[in-house]
Protein backbone atom coordinates (compact mmCIF):
# COMPACT_ATOMS: atom_id res chain seq x y z
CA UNK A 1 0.00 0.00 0.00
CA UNK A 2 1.77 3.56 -1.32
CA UNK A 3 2.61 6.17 1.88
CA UNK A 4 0.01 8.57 1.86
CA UNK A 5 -2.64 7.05 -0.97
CA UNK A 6 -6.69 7.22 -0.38
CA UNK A 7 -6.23 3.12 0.54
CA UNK A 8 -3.42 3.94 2.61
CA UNK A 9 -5.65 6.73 4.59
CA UNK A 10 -8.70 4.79 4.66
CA UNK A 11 -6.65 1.79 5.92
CA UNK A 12 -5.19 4.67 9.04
CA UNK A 13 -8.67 6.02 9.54
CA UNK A 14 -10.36 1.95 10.45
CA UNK A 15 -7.20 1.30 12.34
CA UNK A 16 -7.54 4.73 14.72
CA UNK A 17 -10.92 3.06 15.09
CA UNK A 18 -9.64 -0.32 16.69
CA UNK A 19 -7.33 1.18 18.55
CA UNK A 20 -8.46 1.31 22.49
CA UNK A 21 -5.37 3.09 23.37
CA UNK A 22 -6.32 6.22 20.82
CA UNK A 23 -9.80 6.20 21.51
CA UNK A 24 -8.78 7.07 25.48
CA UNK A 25 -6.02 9.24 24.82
CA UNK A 26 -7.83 11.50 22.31
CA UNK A 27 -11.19 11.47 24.55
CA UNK A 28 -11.42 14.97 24.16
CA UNK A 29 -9.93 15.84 21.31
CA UNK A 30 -12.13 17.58 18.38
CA UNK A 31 -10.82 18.59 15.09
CA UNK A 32 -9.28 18.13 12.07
CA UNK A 33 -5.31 17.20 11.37
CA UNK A 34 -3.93 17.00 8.35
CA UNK A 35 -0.49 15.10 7.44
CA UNK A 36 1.04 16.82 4.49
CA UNK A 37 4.34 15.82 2.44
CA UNK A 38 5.59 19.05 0.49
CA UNK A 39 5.75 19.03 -3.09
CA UNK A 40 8.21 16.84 -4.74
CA UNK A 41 7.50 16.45 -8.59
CA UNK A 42 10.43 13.67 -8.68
CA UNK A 43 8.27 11.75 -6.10
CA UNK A 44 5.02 11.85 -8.09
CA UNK A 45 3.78 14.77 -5.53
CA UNK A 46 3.67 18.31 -7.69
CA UNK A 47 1.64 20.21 -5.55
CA UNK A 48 2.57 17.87 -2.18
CA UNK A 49 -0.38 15.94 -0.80
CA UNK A 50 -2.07 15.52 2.85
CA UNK A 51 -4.02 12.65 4.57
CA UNK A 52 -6.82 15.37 6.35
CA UNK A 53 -8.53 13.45 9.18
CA UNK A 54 -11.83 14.12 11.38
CA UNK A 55 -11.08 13.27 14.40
CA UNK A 56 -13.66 13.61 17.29
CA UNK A 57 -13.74 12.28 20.95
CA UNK A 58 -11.33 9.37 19.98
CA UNK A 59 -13.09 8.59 16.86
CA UNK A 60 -12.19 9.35 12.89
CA UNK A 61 -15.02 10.09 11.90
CA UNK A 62 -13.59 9.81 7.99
CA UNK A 63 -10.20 10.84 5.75
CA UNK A 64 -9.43 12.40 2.58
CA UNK A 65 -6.10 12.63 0.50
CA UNK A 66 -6.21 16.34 -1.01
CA UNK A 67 -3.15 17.66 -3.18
CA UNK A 68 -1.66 20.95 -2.71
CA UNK A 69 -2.89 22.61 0.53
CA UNK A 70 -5.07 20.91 3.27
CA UNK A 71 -7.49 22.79 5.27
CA UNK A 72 -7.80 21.30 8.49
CA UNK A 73 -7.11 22.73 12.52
CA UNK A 74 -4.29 21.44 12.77
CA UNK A 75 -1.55 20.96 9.67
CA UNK A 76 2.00 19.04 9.97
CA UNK A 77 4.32 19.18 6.88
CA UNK A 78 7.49 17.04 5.74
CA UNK A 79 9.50 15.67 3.25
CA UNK A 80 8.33 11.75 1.91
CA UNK A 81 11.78 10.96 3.59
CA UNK A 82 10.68 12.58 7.19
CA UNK A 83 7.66 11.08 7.16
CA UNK A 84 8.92 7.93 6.01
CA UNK A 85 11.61 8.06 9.40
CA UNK A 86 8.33 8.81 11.57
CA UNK A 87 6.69 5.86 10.53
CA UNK A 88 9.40 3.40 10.34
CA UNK A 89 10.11 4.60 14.33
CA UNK A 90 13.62 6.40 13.73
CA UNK A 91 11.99 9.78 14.33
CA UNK A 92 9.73 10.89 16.96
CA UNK A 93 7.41 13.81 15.60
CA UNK A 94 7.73 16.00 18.29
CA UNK A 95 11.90 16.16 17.75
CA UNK A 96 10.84 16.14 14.55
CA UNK A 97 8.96 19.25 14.95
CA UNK A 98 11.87 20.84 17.39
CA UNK A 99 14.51 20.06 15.05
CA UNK A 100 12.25 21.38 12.19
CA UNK A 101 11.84 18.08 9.89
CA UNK A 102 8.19 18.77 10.93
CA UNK A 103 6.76 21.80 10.10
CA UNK A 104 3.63 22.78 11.97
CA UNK A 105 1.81 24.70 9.53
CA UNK A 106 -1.48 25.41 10.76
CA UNK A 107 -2.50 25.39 14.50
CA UNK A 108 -0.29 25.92 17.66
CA UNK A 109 2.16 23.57 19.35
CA UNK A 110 0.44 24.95 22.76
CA UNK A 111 -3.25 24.21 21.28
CA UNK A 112 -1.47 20.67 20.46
CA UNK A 113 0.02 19.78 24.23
CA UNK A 114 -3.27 19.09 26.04
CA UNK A 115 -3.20 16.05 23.02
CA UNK A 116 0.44 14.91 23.80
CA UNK A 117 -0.58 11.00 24.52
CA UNK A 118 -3.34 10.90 21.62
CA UNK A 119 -0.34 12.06 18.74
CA UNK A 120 1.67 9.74 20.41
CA UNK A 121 -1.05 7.37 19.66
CA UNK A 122 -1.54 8.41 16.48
CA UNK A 123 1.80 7.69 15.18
CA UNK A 124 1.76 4.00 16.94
CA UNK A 125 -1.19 3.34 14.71
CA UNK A 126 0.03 4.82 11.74
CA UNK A 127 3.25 2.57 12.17
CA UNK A 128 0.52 -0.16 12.15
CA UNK A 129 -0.46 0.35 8.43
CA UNK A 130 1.04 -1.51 5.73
């Protein structure tokens, strides 16, 4: 399944719906977040691409792959490469975002902390997706 495809994001979306350990984590968590590799042309990504997901009360609620821009509450942007550490586990995303391999984009890192344990979630069931 390619990084970032709709199969790949529908695929995320049921397995943040399995998960016990998101679903507590993110019980209060309401919004949108959008994952977003930058535009590469020699990667197939022109205008760079985003997995947007509604997320609600430890739910998602459904997922879209949009090129260029992403509208959602919160937006985190990389390289395929970044990403591609933060999945395989060689990069956490919040060095990632200190060290500036993640770019928050839209929303605030201080909006983000109350949600510390539900990203960490997050990622664990991204890394879960083929």
């Amino acid at each position: 399944m390619e990084l970032f495809s709709p199969a790949w994001a529908e695929a995320y979306c049921q397995k943040l719906n399995e998960s016990e350990a998101y679903k507590k984590a993110a019980a209060t968590w309401e919004g949108s977040l959008a994952l977003r590799v930058r535009p590469d042309p020699s990667l197939g990504f022109p205008e760079g691409v985003a997995v947007v997901l509604d997320l609600w009360h430890g739910a998602c609620r459904g997922v879209r792959v949009v090129e260029g821009e992403a509208e959602a509450d919160f937006v985190i942007e990389a390289d395929l490469a970044t990403w591609r550490e933060v999945l395989e586990g060689r990069l956490e995303p919040l060095m990632g975002l200190m060290r500036g391999f993640l770019e928050l984009k839209r929303g605030s890192i201080a909006a983000l902390a109350p949600y510390a344990q539900a990203a960490q979630e997050l990622v664990k069931v991204a890394r879960e997706v083929p």
